[in-house]
Protein backbone atom coordinates (compact mmCIF):
# COMPACT_ATOMS: atom_id res chain seq x y z
CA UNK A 1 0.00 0.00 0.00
CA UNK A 2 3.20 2.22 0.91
CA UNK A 3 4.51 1.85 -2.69
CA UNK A 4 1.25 2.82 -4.42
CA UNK A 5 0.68 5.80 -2.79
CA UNK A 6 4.09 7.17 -2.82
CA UNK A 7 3.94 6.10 -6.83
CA UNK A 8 1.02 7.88 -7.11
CA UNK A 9 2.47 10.81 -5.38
CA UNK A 10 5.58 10.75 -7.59
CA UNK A 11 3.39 10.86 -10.99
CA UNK A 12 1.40 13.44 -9.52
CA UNK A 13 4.49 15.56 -9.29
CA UNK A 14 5.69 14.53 -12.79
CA UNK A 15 2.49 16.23 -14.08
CA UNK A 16 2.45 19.37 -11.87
CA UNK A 17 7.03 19.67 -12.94
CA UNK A 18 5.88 19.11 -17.04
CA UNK A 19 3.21 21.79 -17.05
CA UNK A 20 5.84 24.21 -14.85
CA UNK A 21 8.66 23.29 -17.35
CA UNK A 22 6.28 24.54 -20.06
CA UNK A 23 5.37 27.97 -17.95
CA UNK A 24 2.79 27.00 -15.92
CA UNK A 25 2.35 29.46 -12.95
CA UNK A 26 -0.24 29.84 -10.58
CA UNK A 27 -3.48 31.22 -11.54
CA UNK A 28 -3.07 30.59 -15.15
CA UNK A 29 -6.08 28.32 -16.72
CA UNK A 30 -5.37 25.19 -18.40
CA UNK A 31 -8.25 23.86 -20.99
CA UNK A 32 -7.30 20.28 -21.16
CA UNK A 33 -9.39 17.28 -23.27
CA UNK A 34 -8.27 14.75 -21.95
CA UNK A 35 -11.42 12.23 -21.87
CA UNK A 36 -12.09 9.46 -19.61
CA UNK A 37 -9.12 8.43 -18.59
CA UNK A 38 -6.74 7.03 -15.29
CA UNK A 39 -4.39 10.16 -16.58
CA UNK A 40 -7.20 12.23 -15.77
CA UNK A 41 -7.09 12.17 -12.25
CA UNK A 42 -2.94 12.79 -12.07
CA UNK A 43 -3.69 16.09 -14.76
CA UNK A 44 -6.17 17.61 -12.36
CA UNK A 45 -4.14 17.32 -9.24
CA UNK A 46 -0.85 18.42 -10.90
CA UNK A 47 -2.46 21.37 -12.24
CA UNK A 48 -3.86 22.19 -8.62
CA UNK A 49 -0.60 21.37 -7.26
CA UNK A 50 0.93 24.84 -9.08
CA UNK A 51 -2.10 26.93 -8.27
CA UNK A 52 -3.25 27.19 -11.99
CA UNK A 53 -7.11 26.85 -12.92
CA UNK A 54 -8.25 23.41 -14.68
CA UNK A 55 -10.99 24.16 -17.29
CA UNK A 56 -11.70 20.76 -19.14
CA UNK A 57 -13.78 19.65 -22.25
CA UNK A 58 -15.49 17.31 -23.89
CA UNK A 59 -13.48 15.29 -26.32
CA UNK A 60 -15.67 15.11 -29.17
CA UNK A 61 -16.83 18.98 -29.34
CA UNK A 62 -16.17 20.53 -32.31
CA UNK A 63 -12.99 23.17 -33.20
CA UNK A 64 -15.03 25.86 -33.15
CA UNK A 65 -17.08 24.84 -29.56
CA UNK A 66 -13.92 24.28 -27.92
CA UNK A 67 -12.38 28.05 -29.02
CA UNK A 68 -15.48 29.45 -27.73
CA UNK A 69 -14.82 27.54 -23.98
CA UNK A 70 -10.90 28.64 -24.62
CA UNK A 71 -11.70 32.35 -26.13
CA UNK A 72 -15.22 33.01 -25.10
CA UNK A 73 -17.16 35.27 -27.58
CA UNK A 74 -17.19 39.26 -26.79
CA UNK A 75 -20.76 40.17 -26.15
């Protein structure tokens, strides 16, 4: 049980150090599709981990639906 958890920690961390190598700071927003997957889970929390904002889609919208989530539409 040890080893899982302190696995899961570790690839938890690998997330949260590849978005930071990429310039990932806290409070920026991160649109990820990702779908269902185990991945998933380890995404989320390494995003929280830096203090940046997760804002996830649906994988089978449209180009132009997921722009308007990324860029919304002045009014």
């Amino acid at each position: 049980m040890f080893y899982f958890v302190c696995s899961s920690v570790i690839f938890l961390l690998r997330f949260a150090a590849t978005f930071a190598e990429v310039g990932v700071k806290k409070g920026d927003v991160i649109h990820m599709l990702l779908g269902n997957s185990k991945h998933f889970f380890s995404a989320c929390f390494g995003t929280w981990i830096l203090g940046a904002i997760l804002s996830s889609g649906e994988v089978g919208q449209e180009a132009k639906a997921i722009a308007d989530q990324v860029f919304p539409p002045e009014k």
